[in-house]
C-alpha atoms as a PDB file:
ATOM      1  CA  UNK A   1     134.203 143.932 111.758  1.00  0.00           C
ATOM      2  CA  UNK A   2     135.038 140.333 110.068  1.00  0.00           C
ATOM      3  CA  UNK A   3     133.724 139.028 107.662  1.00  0.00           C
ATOM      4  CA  UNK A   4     131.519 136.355 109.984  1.00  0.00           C
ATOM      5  CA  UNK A   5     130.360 138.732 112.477  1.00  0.00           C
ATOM      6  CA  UNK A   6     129.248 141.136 108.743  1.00  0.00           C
ATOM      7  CA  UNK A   7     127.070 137.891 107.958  1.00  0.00           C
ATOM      8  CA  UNK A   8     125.035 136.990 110.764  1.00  0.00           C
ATOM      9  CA  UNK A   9     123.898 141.190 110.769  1.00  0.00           C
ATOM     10  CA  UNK A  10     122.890 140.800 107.635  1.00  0.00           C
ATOM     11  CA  UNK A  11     118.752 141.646 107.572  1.00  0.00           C
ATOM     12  CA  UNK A  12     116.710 138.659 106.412  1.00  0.00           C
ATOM     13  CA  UNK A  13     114.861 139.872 103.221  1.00  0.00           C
ATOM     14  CA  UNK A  14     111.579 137.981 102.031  1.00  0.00           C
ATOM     15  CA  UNK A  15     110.812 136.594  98.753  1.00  0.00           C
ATOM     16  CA  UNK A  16     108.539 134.902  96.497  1.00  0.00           C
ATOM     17  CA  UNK A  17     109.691 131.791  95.474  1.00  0.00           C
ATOM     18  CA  UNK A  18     109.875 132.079  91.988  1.00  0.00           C
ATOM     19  CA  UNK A  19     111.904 135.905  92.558  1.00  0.00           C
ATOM     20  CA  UNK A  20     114.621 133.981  94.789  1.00  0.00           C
ATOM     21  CA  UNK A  21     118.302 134.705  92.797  1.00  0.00           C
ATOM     22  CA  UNK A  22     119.402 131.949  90.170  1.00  0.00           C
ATOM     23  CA  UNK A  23     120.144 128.642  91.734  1.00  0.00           C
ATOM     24  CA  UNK A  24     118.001 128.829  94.700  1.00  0.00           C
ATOM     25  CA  UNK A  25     115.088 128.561  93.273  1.00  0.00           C
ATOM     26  CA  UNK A  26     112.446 126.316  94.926  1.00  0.00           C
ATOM     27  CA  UNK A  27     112.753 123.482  92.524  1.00  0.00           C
ATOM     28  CA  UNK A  28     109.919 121.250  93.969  1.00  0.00           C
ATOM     29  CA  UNK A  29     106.605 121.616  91.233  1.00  0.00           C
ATOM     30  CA  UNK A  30     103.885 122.295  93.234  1.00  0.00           C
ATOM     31  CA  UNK A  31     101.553 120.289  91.157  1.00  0.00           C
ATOM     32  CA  UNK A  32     103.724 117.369  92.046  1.00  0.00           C
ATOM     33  CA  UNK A  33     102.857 118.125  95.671  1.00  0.00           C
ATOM     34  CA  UNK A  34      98.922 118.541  95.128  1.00  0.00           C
ATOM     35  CA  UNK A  35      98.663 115.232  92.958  1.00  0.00           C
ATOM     36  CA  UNK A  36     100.518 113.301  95.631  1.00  0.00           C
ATOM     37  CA  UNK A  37      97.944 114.522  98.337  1.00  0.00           C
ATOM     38  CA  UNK A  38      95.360 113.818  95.424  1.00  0.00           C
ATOM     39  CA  UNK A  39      96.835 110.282  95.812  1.00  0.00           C
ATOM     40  CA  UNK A  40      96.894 109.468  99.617  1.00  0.00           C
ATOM     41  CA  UNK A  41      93.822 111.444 100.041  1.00  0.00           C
ATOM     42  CA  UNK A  42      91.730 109.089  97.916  1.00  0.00           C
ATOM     43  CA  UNK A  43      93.487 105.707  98.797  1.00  0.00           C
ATOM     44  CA  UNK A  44      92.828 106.307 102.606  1.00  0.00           C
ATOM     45  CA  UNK A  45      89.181 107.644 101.868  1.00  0.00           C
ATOM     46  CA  UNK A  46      88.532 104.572  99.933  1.00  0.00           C
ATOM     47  CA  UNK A  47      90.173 101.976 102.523  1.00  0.00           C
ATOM     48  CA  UNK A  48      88.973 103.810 105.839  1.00  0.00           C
ATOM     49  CA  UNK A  49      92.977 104.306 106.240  1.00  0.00           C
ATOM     50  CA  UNK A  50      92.829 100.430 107.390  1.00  0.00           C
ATOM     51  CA  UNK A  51      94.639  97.635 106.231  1.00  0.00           C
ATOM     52  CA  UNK A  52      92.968  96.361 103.435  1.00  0.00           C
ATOM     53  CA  UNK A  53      93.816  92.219 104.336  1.00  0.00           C
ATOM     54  CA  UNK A  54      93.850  92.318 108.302  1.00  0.00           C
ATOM     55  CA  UNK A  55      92.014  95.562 108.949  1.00  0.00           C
ATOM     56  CA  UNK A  56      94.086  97.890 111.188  1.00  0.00           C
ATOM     57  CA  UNK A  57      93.646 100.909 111.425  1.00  0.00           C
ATOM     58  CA  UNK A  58      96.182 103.543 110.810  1.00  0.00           C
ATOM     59  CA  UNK A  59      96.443 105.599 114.180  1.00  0.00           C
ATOM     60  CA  UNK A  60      98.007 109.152 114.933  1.00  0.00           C
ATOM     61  CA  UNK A  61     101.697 110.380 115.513  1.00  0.00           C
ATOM     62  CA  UNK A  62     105.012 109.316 113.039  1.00  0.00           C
ATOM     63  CA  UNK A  63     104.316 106.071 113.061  1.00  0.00           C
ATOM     64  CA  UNK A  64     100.564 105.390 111.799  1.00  0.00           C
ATOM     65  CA  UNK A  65     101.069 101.516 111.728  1.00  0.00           C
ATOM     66  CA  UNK A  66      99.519 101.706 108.224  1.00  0.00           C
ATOM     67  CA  UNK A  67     101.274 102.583 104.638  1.00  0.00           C
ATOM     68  CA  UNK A  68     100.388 103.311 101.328  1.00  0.00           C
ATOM     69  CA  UNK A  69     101.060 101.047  98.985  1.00  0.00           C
ATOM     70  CA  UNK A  70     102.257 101.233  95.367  1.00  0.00           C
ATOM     71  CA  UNK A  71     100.974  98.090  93.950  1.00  0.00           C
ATOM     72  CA  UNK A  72     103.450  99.103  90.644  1.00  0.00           C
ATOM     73  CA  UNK A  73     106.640 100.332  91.753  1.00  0.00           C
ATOM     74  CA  UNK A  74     106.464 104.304  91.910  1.00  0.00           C
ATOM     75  CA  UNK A  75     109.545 104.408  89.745  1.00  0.00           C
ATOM     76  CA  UNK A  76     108.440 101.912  87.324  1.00  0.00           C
ATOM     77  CA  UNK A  77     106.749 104.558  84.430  1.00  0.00           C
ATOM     78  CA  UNK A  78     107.772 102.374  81.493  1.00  0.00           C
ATOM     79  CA  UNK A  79     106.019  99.304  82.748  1.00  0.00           C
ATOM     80  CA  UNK A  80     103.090 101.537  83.392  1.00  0.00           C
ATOM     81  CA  UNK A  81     103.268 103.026  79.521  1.00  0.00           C
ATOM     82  CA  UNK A  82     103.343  99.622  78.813  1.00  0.00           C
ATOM     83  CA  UNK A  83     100.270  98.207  80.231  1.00  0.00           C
ATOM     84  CA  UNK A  84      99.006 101.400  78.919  1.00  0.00           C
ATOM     85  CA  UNK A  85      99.479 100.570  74.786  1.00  0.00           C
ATOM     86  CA  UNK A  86      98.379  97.224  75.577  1.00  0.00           C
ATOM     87  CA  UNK A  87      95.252  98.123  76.962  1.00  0.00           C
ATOM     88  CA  UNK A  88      95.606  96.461  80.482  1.00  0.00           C
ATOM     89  CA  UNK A  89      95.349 100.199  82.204  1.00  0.00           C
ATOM     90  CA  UNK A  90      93.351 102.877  81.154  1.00  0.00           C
ATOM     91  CA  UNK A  91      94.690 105.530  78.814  1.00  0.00           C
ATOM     92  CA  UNK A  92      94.005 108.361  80.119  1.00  0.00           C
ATOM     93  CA  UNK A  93      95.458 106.644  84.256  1.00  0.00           C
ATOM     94  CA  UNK A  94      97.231 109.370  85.840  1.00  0.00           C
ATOM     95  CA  UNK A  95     100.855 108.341  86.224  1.00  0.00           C
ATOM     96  CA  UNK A  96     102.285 105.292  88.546  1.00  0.00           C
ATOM     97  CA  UNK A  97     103.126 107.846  90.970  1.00  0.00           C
ATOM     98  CA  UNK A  98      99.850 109.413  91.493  1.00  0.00           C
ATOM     99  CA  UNK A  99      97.295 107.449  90.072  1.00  0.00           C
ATOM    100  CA  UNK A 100      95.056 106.316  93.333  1.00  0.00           C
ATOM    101  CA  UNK A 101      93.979 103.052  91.399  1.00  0.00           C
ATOM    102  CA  UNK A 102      97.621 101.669  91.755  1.00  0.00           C
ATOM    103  CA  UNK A 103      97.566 102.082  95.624  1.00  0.00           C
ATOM    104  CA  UNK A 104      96.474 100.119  98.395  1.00  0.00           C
ATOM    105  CA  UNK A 105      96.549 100.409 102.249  1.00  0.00           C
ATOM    106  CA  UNK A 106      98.622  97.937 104.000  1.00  0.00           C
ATOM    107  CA  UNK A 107      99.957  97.484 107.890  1.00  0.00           C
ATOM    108  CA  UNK A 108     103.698  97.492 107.994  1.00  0.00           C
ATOM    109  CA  UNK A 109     104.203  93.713 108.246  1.00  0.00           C
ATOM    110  CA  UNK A 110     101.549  93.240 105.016  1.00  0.00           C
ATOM    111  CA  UNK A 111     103.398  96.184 103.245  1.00  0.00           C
ATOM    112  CA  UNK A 112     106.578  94.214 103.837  1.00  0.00           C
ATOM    113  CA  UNK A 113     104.860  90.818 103.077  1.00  0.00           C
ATOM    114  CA  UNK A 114     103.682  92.122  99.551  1.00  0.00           C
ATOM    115  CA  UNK A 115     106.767  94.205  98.634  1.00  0.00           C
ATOM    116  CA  UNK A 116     108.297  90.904  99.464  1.00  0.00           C
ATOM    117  CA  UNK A 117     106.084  88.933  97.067  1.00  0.00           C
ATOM    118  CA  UNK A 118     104.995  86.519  99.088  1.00  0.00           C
ATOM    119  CA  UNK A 119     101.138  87.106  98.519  1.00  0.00           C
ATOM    120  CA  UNK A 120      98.946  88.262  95.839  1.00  0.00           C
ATOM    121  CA  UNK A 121      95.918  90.072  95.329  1.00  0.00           C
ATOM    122  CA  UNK A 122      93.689  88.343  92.529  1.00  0.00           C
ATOM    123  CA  UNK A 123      90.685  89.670  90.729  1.00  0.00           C
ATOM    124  CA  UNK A 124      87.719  87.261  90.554  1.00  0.00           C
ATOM    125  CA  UNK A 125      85.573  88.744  87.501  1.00  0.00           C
ATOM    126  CA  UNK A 126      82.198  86.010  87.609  1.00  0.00           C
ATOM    127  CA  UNK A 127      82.164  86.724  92.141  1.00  0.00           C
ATOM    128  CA  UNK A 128      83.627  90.693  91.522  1.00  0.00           C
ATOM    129  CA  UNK A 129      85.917  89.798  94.267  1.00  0.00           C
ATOM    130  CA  UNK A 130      89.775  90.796  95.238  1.00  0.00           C
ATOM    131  CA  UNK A 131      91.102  87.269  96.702  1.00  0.00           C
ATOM    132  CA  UNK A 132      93.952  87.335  98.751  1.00  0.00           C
ATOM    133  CA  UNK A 133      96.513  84.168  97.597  1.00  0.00           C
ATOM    134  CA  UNK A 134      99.428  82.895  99.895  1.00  0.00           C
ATOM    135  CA  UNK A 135     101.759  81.698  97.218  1.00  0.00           C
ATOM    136  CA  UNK A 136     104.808  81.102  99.172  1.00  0.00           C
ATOM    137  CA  UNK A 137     102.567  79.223 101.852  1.00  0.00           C
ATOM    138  CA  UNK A 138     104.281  81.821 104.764  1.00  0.00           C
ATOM    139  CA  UNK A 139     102.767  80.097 107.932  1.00  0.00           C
ATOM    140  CA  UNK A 140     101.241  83.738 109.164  1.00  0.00           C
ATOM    141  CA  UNK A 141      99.548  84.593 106.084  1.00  0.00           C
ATOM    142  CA  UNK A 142      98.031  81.127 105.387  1.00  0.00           C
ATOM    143  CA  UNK A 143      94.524  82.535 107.318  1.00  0.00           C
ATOM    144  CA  UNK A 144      94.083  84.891 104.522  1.00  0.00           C
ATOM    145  CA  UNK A 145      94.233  82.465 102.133  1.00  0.00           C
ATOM    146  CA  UNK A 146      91.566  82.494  99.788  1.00  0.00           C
ATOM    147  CA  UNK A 147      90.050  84.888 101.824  1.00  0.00           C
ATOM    148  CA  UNK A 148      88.184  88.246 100.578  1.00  0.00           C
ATOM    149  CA  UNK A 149      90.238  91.544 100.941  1.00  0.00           C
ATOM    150  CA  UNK A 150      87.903  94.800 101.504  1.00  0.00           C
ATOM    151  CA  UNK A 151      88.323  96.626  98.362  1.00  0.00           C
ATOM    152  CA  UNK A 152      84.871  97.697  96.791  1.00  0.00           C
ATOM    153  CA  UNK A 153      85.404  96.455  93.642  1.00  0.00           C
ATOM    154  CA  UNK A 154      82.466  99.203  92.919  1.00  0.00           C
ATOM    155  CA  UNK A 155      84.582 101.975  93.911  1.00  0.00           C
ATOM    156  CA  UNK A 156      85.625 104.953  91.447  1.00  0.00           C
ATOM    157  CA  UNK A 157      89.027 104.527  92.809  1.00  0.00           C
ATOM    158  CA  UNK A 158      89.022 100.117  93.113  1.00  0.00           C
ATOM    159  CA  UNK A 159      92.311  99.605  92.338  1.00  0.00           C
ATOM    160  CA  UNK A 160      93.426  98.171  88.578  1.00  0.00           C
ATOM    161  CA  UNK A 161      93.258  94.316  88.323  1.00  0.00           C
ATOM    162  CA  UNK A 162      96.279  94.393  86.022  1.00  0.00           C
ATOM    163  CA  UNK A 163      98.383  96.131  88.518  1.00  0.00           C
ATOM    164  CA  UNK A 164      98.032  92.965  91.031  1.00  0.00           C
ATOM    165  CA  UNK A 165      98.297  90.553  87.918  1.00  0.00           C
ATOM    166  CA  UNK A 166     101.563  92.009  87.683  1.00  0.00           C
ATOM    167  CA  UNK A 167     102.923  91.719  90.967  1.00  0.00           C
ATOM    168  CA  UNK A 168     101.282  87.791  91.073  1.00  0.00           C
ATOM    169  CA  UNK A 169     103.521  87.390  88.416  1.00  0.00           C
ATOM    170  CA  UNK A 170     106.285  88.538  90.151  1.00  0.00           C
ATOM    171  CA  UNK A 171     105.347  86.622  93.444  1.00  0.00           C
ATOM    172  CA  UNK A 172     105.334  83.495  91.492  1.00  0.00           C
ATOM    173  CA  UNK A 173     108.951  84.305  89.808  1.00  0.00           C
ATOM    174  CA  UNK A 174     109.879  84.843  93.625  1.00  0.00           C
ATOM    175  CA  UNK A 175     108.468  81.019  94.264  1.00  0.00           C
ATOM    176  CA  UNK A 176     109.064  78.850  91.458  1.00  0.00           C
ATOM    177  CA  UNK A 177     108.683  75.659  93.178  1.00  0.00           C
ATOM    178  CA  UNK A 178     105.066  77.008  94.946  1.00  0.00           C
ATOM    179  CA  UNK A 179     101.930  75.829  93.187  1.00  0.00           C
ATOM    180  CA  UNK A 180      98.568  77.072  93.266  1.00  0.00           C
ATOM    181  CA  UNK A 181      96.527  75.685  95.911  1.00  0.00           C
ATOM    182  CA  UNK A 182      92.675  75.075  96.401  1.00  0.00           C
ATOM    183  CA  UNK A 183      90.285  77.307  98.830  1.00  0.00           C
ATOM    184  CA  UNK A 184      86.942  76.475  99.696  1.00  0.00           C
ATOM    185  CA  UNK A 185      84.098  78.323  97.982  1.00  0.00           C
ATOM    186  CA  UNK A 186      81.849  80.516  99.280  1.00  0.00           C
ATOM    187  CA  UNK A 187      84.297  83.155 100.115  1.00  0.00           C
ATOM    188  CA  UNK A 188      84.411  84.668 102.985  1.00  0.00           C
ATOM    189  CA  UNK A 189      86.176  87.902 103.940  1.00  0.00           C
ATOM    190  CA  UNK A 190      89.337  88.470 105.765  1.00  0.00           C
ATOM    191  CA  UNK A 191      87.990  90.051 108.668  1.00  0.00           C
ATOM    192  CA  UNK A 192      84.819  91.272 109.541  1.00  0.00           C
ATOM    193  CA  UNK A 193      83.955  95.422 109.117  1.00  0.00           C
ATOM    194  CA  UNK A 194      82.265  96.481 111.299  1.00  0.00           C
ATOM    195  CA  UNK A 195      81.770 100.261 110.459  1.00  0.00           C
ATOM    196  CA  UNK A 196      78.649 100.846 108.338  1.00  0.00           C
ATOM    197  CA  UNK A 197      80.829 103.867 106.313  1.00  0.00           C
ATOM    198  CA  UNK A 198      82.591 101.292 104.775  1.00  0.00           C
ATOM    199  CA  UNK A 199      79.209 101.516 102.135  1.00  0.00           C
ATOM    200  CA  UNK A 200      79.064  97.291 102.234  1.00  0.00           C
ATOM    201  CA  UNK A 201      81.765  96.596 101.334  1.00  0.00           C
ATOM    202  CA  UNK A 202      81.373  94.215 104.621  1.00  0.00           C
ATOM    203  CA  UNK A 203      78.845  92.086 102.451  1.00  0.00           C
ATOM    204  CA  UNK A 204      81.658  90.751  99.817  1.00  0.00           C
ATOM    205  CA  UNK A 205      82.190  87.684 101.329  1.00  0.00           C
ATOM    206  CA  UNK A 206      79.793  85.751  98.759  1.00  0.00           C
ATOM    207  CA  UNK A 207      76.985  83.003  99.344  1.00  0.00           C
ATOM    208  CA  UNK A 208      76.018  79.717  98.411  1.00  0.00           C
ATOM    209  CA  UNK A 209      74.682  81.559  95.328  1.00  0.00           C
ATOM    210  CA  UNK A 210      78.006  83.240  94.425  1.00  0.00           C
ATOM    211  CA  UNK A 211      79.781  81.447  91.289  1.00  0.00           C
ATOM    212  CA  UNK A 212      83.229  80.974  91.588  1.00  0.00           C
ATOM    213  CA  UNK A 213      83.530  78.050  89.849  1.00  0.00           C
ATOM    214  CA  UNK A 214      85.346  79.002  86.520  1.00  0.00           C
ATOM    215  CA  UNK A 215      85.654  75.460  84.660  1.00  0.00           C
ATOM    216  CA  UNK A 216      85.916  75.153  81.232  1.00  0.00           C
ATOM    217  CA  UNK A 217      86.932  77.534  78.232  1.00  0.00           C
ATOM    218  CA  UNK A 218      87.767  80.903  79.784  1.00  0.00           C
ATOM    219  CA  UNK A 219      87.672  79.980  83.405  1.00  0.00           C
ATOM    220  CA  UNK A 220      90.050  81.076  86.180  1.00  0.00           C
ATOM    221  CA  UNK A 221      90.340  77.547  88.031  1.00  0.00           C
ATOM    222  CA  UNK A 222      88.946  74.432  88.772  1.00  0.00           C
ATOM    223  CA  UNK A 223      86.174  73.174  91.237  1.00  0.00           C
ATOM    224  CA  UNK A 224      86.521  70.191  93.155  1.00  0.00           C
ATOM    225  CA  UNK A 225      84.520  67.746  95.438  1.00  0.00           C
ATOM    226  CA  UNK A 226      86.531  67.473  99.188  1.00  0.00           C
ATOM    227  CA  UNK A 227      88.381  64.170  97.497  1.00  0.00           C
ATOM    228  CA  UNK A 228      90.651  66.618  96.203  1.00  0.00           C
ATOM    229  CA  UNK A 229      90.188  66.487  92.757  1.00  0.00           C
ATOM    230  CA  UNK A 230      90.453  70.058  92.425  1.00  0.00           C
ATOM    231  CA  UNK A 231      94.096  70.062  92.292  1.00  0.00           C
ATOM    232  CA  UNK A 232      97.012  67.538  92.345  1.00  0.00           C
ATOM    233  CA  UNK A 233      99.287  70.597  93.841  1.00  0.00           C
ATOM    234  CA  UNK A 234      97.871  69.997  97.702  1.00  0.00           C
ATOM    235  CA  UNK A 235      95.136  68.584  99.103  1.00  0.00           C
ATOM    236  CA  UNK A 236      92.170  70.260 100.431  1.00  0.00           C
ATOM    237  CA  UNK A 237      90.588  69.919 103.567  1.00  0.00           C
ATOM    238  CA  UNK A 238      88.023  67.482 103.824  1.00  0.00           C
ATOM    239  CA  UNK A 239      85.022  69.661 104.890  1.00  0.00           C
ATOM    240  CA  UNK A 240      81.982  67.397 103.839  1.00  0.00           C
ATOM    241  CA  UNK A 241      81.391  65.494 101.000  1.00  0.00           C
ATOM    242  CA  UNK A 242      79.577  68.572  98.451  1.00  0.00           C
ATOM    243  CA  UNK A 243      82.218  71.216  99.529  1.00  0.00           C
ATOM    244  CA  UNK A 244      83.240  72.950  96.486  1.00  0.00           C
ATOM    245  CA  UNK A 245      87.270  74.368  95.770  1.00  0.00           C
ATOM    246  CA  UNK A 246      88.261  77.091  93.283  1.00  0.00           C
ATOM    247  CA  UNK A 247      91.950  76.701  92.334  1.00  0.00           C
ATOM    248  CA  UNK A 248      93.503  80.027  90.643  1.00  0.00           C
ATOM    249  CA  UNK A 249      95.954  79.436  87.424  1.00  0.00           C
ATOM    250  CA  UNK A 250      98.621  81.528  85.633  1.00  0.00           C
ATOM    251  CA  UNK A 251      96.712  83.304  83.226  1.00  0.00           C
ATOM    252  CA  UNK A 252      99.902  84.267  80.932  1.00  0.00           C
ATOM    253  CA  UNK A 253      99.908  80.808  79.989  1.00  0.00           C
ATOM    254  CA  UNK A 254      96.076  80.913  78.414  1.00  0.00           C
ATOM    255  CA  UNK A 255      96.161  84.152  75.955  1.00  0.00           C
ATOM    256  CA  UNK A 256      92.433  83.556  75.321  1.00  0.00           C
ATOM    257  CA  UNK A 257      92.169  83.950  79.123  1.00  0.00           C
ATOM    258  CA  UNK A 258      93.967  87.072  79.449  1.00  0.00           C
ATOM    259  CA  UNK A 259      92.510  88.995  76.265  1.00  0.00           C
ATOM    260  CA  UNK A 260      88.745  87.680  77.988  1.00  0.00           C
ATOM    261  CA  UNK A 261      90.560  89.350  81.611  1.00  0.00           C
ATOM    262  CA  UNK A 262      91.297  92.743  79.748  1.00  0.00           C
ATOM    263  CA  UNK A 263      88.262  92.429  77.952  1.00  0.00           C
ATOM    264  CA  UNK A 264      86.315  92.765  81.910  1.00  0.00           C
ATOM    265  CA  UNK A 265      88.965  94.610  83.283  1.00  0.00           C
ATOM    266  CA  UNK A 266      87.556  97.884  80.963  1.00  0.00           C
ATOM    267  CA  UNK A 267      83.934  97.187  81.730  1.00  0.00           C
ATOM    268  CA  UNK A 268      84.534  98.429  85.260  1.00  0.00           C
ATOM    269  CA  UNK A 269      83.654 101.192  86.921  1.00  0.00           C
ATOM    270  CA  UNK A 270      87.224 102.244  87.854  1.00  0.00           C
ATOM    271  CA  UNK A 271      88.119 102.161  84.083  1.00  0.00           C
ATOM    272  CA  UNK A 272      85.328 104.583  83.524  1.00  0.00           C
ATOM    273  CA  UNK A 273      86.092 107.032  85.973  1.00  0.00           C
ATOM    274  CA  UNK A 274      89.765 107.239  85.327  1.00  0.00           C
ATOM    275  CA  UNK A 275      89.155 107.872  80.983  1.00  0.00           C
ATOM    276  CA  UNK A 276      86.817 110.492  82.620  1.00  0.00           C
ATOM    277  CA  UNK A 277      89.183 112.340  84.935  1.00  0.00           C
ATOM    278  CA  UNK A 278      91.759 112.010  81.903  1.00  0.00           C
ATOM    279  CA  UNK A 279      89.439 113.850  79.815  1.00  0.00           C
ATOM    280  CA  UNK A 280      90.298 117.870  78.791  1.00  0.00           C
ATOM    281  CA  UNK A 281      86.965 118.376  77.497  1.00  0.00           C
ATOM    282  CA  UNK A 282      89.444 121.109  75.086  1.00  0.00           C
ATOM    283  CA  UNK A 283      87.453 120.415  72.163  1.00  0.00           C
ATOM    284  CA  UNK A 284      83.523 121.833  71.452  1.00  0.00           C
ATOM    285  CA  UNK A 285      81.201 120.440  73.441  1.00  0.00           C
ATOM    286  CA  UNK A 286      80.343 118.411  70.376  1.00  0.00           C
ATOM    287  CA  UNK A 287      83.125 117.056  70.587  1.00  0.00           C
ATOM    288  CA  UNK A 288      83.414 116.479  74.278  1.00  0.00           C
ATOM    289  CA  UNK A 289      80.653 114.625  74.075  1.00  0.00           C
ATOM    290  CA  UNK A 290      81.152 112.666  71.410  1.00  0.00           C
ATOM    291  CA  UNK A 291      84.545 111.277  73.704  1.00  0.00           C
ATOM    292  CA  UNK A 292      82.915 111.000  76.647  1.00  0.00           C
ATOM    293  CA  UNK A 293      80.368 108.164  74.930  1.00  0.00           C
ATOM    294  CA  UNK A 294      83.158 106.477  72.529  1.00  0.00           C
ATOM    295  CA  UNK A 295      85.314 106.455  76.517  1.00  0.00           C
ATOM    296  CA  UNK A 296      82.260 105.917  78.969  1.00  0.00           C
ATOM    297  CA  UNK A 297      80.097 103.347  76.687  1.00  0.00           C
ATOM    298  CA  UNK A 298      76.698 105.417  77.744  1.00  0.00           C
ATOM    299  CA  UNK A 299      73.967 105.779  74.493  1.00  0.00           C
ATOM    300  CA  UNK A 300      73.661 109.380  73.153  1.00  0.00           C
ATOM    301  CA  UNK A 301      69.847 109.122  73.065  1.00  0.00           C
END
């Protein structure tokens, strides 16, 4: 009999995965696996598996129409230590990979439009908003400008501010000759939700009440009258004579600004929940709970 034909007779003999012979082993970690469905499962439960600037929905088969967005490059783990020590992210964030607060949903042409950097997402602290900014003033994105993008900024899971601050940055290294541009305040959103799971988030489009305006010291932007005083970079549309304009700056240039940003950024409920989850609650409970107020910011009484 040759040596082939001895081969394929050759009985098929089950095995454990970790009792396979050396060097074929299965080498994948299977916590790897369950924190990566940890991941997708809690970005799509937070964003309804929809776009989170133009709303589609993701839709059955191989190709869903929607992706899952790292808003920090999956590979980048030193940038992500570093906004860690700095006190931009949390601690105890799981890692770029997994962490669900570094993830959004986006079609394919808004997952290539933001891996692109040619919008940002922008945290509004005073409104509690996510603002979608066309930087590079691409002709099909300009309807979303200044618009509202449905992320509950309420959410456990609400993505980090600082991960979007970085890739503005980025987006405006991409378009150095760009400026910021005025949009009209009150915001609205980007498009309208109409499912009532959604928890309403539908309702973060603002009012005449909301304040957006963030003049003076510590402020994100200007306010103008429809004369276009609120910025010398474009002019903005003349709506009527009391419409109000919210122009967005770089906040790396105003350190007071960004320490005031990061200051906010750890008041939120996202920041709470992710020290929490970090927690090993290894110590007595003592001292458990002692961490859990110096983390959480709740009274011990």
């Amino acid at each position: 009999m040759s040596t082939e034909a001895a081969l394929r007779l050759l009985p098929i003999q089950p095995h454990e995965f970790d009792s396979l012979l050396a060097g074929f082993e299965y080498e994948h970690d299977i916590s790897e696996v369950s924190n990566t469905t940890a991941f997708d499962t809690r970005v799509d439960a937070r964003d309804l598996r929809s776009c989170v600037v133009c709303g589609k929905k993701a839709v059955g088969g191989l190709h869903p129409g929607v992706k899952r967005a790292h808003i920090i490059g999956r590979t980048e783990d030193v940038l992500w230590d570093f906004l860690k020590r700095r006190g931009h992210v949390p601690h105890f964030a799981k890692s770029v990979v997994h962490e669900p607060r570094n993830g959004i949903n986006l079609c394919v042409a808004h997952h290539d439009d933001f891996d692109g950097y040619r919008f940002f997402i922008r945290w509004i602290p005073p409104a509690q908003l996510f603002v979608f900014i066309n930087f590079s003033q691409t002709q099909d994105l300009e309807r979303f400008h200044g618009k509202v993008v449905i992320l509950d900024p309420k959410h456990k899971h609400s993505p980090f501010p600082a991960s979007f601050l970085i890739q503005e940055m980025r987006t405006r290294g991409f378009h150095p000759w760009c400026t910021d541009r005025p949009f009209p305040r009150p915001l609205s959103t980007s498009y309208t939700v109409d499912d009532p799971g959604r928890g309403g988030v539908a309702d973060l489009g603002g009012d005449s009440e909301t304040e957006v305006g963030f003049g003076g010291s510590g402020g994100m932007g200007r306010l103008g009258g429809s004369d276009g005083a609120a910025s010398s970079s474009g002019e903005p549309p003349s709506t009527g004579i009391n419409q109000e304009y919210l122009v967005l700056g770089n906040p790396f240039q105003d350190p007071e600004l960004l320490e005031s940003m990061r200051r906010e950024w750890q008041q939120l409920p996202n920041w709470k929940s992710a020290n929490i989850e970090g927690l090993t609650w290894e110590g007595t409970a003592e001292e458990n709970a002692r961490r859990y107020i110096d983390l959480v910011g709740v009274s011990s009484h």
